[in-house]
C-alpha atoms as a PDB file:
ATOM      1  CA  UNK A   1     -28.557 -59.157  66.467  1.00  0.00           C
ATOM      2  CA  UNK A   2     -30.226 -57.682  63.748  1.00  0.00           C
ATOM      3  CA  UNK A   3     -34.220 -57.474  63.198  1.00  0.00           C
ATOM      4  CA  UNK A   4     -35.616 -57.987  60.257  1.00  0.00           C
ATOM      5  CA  UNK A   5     -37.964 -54.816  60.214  1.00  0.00           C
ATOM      6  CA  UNK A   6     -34.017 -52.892  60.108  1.00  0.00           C
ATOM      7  CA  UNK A   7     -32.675 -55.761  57.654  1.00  0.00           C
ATOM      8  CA  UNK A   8     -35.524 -54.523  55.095  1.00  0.00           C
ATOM      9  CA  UNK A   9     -34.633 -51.243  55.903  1.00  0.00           C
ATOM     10  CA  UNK A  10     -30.852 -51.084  54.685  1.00  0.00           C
ATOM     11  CA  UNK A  11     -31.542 -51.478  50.550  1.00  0.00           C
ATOM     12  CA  UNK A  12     -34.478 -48.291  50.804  1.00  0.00           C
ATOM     13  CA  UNK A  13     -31.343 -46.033  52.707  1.00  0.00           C
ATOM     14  CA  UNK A  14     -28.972 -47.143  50.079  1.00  0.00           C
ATOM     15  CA  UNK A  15     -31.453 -46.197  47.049  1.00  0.00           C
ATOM     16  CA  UNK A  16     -32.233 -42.863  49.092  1.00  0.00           C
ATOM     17  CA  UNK A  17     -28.514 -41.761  49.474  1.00  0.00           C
ATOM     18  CA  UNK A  18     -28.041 -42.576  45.795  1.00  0.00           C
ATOM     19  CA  UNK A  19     -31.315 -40.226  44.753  1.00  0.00           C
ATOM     20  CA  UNK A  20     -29.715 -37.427  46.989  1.00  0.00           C
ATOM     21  CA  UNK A  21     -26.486 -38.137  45.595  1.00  0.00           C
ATOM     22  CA  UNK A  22     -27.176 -37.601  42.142  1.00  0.00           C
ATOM     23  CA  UNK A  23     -29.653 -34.445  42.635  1.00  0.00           C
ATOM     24  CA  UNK A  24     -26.630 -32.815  44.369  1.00  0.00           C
ATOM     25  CA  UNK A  25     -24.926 -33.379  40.867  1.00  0.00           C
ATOM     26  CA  UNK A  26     -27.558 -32.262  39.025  1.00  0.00           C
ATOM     27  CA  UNK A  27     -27.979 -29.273  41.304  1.00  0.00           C
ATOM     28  CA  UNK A  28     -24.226 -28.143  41.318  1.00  0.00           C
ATOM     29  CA  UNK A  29     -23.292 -28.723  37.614  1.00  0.00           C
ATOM     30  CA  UNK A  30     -26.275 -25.737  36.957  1.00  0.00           C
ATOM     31  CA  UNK A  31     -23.576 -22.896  38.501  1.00  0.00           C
ATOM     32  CA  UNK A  32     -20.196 -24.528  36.532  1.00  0.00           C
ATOM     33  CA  UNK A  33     -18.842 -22.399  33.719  1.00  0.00           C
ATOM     34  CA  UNK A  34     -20.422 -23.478  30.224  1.00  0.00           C
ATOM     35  CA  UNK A  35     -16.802 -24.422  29.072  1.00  0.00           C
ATOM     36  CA  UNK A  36     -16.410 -26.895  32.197  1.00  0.00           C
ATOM     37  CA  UNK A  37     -19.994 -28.793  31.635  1.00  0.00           C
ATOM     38  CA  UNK A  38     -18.552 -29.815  27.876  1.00  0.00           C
ATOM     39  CA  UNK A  39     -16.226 -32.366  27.056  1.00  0.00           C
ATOM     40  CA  UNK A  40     -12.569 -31.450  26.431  1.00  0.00           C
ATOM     41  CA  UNK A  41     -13.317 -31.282  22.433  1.00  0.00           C
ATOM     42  CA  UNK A  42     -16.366 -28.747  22.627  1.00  0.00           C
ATOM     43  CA  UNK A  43     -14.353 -26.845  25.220  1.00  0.00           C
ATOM     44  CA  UNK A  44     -11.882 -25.825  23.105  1.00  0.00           C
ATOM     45  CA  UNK A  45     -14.231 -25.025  20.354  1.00  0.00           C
ATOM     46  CA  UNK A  46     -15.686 -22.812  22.738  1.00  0.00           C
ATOM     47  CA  UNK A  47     -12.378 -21.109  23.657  1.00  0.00           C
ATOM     48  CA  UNK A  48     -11.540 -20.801  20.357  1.00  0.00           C
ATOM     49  CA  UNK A  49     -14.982 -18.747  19.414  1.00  0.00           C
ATOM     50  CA  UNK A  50     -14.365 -16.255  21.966  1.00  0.00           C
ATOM     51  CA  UNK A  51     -10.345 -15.284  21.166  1.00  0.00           C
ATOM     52  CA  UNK A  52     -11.823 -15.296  17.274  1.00  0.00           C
ATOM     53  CA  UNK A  53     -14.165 -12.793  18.466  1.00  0.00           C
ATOM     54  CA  UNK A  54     -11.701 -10.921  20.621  1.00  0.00           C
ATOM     55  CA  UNK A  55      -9.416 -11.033  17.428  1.00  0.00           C
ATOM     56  CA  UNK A  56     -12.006 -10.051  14.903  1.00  0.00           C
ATOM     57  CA  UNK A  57     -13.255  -6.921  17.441  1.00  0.00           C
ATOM     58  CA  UNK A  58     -10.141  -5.400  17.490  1.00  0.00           C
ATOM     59  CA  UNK A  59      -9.320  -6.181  13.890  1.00  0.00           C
ATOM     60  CA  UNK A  60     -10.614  -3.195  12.770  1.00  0.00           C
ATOM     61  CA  UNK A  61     -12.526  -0.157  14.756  1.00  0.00           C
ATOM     62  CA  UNK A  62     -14.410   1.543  11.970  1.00  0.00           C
ATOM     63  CA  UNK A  63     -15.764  -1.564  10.291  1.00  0.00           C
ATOM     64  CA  UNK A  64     -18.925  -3.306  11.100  1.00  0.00           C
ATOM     65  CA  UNK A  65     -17.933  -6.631  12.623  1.00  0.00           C
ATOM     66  CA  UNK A  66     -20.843  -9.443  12.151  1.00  0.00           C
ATOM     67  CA  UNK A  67     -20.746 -12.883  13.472  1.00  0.00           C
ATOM     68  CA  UNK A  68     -22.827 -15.379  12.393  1.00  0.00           C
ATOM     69  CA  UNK A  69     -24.079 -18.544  14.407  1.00  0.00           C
ATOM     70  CA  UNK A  70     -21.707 -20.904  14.737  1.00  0.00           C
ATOM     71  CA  UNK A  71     -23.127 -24.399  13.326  1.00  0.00           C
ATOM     72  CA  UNK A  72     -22.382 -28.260  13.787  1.00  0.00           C
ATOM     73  CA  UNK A  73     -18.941 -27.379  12.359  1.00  0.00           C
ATOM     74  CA  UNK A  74     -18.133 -24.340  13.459  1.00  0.00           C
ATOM     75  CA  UNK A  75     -18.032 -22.075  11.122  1.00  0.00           C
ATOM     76  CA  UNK A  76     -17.758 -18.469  11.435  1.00  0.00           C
ATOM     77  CA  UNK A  77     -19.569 -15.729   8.968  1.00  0.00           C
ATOM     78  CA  UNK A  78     -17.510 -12.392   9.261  1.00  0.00           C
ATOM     79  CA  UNK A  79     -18.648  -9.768   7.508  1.00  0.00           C
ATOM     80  CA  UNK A  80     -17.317  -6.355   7.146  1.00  0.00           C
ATOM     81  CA  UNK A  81     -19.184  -3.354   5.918  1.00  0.00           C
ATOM     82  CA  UNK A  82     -19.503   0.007   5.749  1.00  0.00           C
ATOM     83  CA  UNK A  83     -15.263   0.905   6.451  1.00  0.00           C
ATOM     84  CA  UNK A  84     -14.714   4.219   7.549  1.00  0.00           C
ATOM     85  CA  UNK A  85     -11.117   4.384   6.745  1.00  0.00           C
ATOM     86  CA  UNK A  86      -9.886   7.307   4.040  1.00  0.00           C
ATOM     87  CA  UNK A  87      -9.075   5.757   0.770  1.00  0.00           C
ATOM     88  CA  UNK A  88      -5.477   6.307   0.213  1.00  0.00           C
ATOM     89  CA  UNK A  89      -4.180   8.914  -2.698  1.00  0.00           C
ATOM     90  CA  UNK A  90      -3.955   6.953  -6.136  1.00  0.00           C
ATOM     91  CA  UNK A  91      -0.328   6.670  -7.971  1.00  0.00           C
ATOM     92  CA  UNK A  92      -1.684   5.922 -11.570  1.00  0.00           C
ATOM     93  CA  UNK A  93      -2.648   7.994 -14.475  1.00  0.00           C
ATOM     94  CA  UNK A  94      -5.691   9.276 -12.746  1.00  0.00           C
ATOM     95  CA  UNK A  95      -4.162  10.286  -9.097  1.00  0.00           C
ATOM     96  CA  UNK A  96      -1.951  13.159  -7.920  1.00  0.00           C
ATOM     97  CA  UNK A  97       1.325  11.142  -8.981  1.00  0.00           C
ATOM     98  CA  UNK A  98       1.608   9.020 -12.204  1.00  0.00           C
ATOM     99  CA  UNK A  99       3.869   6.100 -11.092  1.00  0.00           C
ATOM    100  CA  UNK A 100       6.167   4.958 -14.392  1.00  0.00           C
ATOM    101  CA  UNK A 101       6.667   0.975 -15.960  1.00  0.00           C
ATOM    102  CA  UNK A 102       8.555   1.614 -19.151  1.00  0.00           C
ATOM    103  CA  UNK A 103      10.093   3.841 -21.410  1.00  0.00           C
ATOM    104  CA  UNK A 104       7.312   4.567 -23.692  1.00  0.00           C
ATOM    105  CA  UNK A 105       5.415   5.548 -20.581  1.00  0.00           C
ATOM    106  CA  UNK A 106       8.394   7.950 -19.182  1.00  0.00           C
ATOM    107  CA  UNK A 107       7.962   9.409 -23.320  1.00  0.00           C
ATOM    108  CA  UNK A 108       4.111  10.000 -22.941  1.00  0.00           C
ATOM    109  CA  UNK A 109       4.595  12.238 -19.358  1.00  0.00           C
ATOM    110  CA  UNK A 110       7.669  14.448 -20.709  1.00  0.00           C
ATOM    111  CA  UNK A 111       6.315  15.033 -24.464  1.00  0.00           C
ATOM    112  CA  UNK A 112       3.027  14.824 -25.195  1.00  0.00           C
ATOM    113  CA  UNK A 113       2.172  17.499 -22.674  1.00  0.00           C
ATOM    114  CA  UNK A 114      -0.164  21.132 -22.742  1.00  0.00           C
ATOM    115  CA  UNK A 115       2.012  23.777 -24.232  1.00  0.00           C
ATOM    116  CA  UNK A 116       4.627  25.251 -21.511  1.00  0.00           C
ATOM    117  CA  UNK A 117       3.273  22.439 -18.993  1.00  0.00           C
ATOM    118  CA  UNK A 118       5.506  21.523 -16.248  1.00  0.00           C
ATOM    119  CA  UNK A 119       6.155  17.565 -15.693  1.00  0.00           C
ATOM    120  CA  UNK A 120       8.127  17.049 -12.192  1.00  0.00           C
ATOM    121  CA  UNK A 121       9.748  13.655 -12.301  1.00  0.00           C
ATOM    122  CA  UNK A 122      11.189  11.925  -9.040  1.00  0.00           C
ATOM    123  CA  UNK A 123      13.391   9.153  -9.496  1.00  0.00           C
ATOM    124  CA  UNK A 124      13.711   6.842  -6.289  1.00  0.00           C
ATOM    125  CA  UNK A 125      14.725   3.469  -5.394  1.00  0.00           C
ATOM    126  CA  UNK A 126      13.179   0.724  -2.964  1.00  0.00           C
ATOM    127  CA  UNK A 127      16.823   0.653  -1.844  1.00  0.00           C
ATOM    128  CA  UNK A 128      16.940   4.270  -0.786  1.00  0.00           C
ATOM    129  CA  UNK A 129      15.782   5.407   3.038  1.00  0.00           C
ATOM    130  CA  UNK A 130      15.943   8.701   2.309  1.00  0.00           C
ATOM    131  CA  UNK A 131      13.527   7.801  -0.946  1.00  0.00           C
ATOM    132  CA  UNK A 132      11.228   6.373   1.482  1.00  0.00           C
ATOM    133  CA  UNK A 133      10.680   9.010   3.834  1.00  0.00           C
ATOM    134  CA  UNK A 134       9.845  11.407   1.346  1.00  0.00           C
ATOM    135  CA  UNK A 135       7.192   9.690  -0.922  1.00  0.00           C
ATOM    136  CA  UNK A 136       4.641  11.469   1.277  1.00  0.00           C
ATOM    137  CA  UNK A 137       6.405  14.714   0.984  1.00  0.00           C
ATOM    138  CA  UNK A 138       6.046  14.335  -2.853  1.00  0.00           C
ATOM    139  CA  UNK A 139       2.535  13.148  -2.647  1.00  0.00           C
ATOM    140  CA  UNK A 140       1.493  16.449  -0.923  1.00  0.00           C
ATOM    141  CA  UNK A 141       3.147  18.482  -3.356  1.00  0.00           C
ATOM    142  CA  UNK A 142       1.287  17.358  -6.264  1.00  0.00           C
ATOM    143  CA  UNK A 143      -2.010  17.320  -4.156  1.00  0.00           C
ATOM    144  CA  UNK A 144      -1.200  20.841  -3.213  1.00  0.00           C
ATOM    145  CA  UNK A 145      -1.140  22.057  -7.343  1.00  0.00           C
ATOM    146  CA  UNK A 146      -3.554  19.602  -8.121  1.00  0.00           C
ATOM    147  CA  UNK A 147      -6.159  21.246  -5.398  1.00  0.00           C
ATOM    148  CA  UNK A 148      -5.176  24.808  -6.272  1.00  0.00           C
ATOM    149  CA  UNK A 149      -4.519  24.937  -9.983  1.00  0.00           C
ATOM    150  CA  UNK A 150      -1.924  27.590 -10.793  1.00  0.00           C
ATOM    151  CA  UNK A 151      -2.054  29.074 -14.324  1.00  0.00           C
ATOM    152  CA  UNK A 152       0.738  26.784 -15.319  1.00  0.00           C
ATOM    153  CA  UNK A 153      -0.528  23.185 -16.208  1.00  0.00           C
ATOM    154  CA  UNK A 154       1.476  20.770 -13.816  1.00  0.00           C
ATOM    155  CA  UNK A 155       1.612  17.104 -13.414  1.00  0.00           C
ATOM    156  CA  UNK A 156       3.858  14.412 -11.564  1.00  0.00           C
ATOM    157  CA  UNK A 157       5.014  11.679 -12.059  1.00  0.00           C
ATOM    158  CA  UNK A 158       7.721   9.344 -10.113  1.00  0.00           C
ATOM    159  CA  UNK A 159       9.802   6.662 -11.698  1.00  0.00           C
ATOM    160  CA  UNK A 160      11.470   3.559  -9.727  1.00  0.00           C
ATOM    161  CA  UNK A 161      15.140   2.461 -10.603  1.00  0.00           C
ATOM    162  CA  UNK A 162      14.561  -1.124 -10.539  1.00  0.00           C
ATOM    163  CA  UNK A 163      11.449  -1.287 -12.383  1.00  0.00           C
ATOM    164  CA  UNK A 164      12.792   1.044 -14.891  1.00  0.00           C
ATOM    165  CA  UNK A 165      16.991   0.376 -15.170  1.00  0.00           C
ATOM    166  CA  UNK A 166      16.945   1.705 -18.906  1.00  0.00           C
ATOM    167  CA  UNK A 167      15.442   5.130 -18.141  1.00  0.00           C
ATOM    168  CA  UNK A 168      17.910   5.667 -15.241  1.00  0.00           C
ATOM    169  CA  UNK A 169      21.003   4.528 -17.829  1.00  0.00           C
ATOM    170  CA  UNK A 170      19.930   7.126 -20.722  1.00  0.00           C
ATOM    171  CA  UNK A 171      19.201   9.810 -18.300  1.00  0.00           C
ATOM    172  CA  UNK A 172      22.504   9.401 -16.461  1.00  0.00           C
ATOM    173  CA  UNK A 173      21.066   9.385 -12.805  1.00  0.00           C
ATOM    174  CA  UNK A 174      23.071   8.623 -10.058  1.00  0.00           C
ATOM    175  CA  UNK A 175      21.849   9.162  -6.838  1.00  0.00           C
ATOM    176  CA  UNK A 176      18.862   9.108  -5.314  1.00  0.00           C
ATOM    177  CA  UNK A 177      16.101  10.873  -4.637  1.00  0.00           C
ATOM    178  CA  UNK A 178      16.531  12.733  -7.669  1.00  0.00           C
ATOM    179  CA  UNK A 179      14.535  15.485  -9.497  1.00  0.00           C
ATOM    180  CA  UNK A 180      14.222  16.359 -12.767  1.00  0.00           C
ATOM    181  CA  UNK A 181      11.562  19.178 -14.441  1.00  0.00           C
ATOM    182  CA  UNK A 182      10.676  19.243 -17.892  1.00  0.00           C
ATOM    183  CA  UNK A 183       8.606  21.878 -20.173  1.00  0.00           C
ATOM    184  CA  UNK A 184       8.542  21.461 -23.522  1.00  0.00           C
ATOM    185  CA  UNK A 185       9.879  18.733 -23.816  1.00  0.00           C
ATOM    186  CA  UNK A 186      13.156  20.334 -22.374  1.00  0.00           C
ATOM    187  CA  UNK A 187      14.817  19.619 -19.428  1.00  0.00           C
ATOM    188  CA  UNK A 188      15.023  22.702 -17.425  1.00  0.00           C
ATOM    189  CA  UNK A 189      16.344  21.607 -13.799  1.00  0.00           C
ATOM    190  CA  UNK A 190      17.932  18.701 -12.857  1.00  0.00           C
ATOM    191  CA  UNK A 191      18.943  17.533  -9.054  1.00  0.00           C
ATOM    192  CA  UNK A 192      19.995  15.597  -6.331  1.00  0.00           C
ATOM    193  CA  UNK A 193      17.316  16.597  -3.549  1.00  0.00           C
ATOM    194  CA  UNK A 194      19.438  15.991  -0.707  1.00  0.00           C
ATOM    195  CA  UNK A 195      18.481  14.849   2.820  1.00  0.00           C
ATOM    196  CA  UNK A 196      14.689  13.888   3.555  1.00  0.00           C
ATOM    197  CA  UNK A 197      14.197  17.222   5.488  1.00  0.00           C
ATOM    198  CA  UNK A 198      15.493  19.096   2.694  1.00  0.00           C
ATOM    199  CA  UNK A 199      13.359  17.697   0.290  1.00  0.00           C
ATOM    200  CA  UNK A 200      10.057  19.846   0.763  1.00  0.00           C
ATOM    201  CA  UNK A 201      12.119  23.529   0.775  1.00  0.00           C
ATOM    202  CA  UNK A 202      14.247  22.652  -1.967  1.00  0.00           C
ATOM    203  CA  UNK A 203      11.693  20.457  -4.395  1.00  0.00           C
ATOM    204  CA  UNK A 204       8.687  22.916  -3.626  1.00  0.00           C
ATOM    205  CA  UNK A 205      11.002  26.004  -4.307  1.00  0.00           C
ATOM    206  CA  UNK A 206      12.405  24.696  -7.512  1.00  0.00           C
ATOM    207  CA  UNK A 207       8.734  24.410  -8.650  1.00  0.00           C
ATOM    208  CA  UNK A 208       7.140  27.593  -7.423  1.00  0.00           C
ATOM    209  CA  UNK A 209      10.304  29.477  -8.863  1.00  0.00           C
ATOM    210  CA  UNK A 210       9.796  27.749 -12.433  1.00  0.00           C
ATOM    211  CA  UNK A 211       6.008  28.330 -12.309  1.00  0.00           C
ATOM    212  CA  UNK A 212       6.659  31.870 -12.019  1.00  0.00           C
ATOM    213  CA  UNK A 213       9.139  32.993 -14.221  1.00  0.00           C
ATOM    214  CA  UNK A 214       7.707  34.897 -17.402  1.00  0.00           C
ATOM    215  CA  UNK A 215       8.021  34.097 -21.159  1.00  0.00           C
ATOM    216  CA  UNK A 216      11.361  35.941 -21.532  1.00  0.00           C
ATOM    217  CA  UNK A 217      12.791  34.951 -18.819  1.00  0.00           C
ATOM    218  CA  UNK A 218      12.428  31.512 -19.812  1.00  0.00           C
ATOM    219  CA  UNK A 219      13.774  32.753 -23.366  1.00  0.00           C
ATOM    220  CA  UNK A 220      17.108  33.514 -21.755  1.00  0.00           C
ATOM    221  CA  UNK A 221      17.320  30.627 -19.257  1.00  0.00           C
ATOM    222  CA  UNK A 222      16.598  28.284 -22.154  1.00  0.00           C
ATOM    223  CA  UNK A 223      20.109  30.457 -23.854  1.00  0.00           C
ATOM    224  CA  UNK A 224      22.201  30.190 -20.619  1.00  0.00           C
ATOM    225  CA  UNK A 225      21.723  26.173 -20.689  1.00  0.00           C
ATOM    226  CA  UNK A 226      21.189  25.022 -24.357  1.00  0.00           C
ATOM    227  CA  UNK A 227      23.831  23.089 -23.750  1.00  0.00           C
ATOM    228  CA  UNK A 228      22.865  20.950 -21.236  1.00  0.00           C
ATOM    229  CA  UNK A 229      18.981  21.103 -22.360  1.00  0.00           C
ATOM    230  CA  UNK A 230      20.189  19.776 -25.558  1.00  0.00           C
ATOM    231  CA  UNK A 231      22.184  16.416 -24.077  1.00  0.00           C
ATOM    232  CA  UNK A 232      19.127  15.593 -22.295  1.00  0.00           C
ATOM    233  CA  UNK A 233      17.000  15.657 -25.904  1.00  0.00           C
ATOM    234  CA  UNK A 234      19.619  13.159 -27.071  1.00  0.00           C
ATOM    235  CA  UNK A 235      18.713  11.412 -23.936  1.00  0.00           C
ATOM    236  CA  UNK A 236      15.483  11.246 -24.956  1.00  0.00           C
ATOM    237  CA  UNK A 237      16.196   9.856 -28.368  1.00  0.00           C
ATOM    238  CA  UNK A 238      18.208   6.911 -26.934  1.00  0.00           C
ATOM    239  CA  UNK A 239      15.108   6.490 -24.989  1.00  0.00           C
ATOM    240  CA  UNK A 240      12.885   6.249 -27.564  1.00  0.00           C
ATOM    241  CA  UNK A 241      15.318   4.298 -29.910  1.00  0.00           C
ATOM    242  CA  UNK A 242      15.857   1.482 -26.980  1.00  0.00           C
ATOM    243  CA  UNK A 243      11.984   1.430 -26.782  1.00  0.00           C
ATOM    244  CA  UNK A 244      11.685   1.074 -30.444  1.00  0.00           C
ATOM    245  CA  UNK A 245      14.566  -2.152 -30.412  1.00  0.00           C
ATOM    246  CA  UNK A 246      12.687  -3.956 -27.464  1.00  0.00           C
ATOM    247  CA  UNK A 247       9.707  -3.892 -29.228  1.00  0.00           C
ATOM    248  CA  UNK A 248      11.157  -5.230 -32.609  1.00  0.00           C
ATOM    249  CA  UNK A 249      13.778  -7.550 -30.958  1.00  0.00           C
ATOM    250  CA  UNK A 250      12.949  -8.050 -27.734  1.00  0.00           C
ATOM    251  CA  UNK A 251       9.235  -8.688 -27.037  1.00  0.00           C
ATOM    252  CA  UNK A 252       8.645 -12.502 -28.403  1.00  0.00           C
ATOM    253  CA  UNK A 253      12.512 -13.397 -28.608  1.00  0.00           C
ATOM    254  CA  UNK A 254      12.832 -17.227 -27.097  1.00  0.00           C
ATOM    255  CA  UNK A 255      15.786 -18.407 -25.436  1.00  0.00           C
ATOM    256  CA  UNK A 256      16.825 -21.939 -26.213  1.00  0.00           C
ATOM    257  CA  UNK A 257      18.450 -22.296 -22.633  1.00  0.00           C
ATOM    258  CA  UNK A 258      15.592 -22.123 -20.959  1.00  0.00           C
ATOM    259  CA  UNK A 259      12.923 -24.306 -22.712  1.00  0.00           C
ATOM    260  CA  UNK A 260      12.133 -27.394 -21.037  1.00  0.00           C
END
């Protein structure tokens, strides 16, 4: 049989072994992982801070990266500042290579031009490979006489097939990348450039050669190829004749088949 002295003894162990009980809890949820003491919701939240910030510190290696504290929502404040990176070379009016949107544009480059300027015109499609690998060929040619001016003014510019179809039609260009030089208003060369690795000997050639040749010798090359130089100024006033219709005819022009 039981005493009593041990019968009032049982409910003070049972309230012990729950005290010790729950400081062991207390004790060992102090060394689990942060992510582990949170319920599943806030766990993921935390999970999905740290791959942002993974993602975000390998975005980009010359920028700044500042993350702000998260609040009750989560947010996250990413700034960038102070980029590094080299600004890439323009393709408008005021960078190395003038890129072309319309006829009247295409006009402006080849005529009204410095007298005896050069104006070196690549025509290209999005469709060509070839046209693709040698943008950057291009780009450091006109860099090159835009860095070191030679006593011939020079500019380029480069005009797309799809974005101009009407230029390519007048102009009778059929393959692509293709090179054309004008001074004067004249065209004095006029070529298919050929494979991508051929395109810096042959293009930067063409140029140095024209830059170089003297007044008279341009007297009798213009002689040799009046011909040819004088088709292309009849290209020119189809040009500017198509321009002249689009603007009268075609700019403002509704079509009933498509109103609503």
């Amino acid at each position: 049989m039981i005493s009593n002295s041990a019968r009032s003894c049982q409910p003070l162990s049972a309230i012990f072994a729950v005290m010790v009980l729950s400081l062991l809890l207390v004790c060992s949820s102090a060394f689990l992982p942060s992510t582990m003491k949170q319920t599943p919701t806030n766990a993921y939240r935390a999970l999905s801070r740290q791959s942002t910030s993974l993602y975000v510190s390998a975005f980009q290696q010359n920028s700044t990266i500042a993350l702000g504290d998260h609040d009750d929502e989560d947010k996250i404040d990413i700034a960038l500042k102070g980029s590094q990176l080299k600004p890439k070379p323009l393709t408008h009016e005021d960078g190395p290579v003038r890129a072309i949107h319309s006829i009247d544009e295409f006009l402006d480059a080849v005529e009204n031009t410095e007298e005896n300027e050069l104006v070196i015109v690549k025509f290209h499609a999005k469709f060509c490979r070839v046209c693709s690998r040698v943008i950057l060929k291009f780009k450091k040619l006109a860099h090159k006489y835009k860095e070191n001016e030679p006593d011939v003014p020079i500019r380029f510019i480069s005009v797309e097939t799809t974005a101009n179809p009407k230029i390519i039609e007048k102009l009778g260009v059929k393959k692509f990348p293709f090179l054309q030089i004008y001074r004067n208003r004249e065209c004095v060369a006029s070529f298919g450039t050929g494979p991508a690795h051929n395109f810096a000997p042959v293009v930067g050639g063409t140029v140095e050669q024209k830059l170089q040749m003297s007044i008279e010798e341009w007297e009798n090359f213009r002689t040799e190829f009046k011909d040819p130089i004088a088709d292309n100024l009849k290209n020119l006033d189809l040009l500017r004749l198509e321009s002249t219709m689009e603007q009268e005819y075609g700019n403002g022009v509704e079509d009933d088949s498509i109103r609503p």
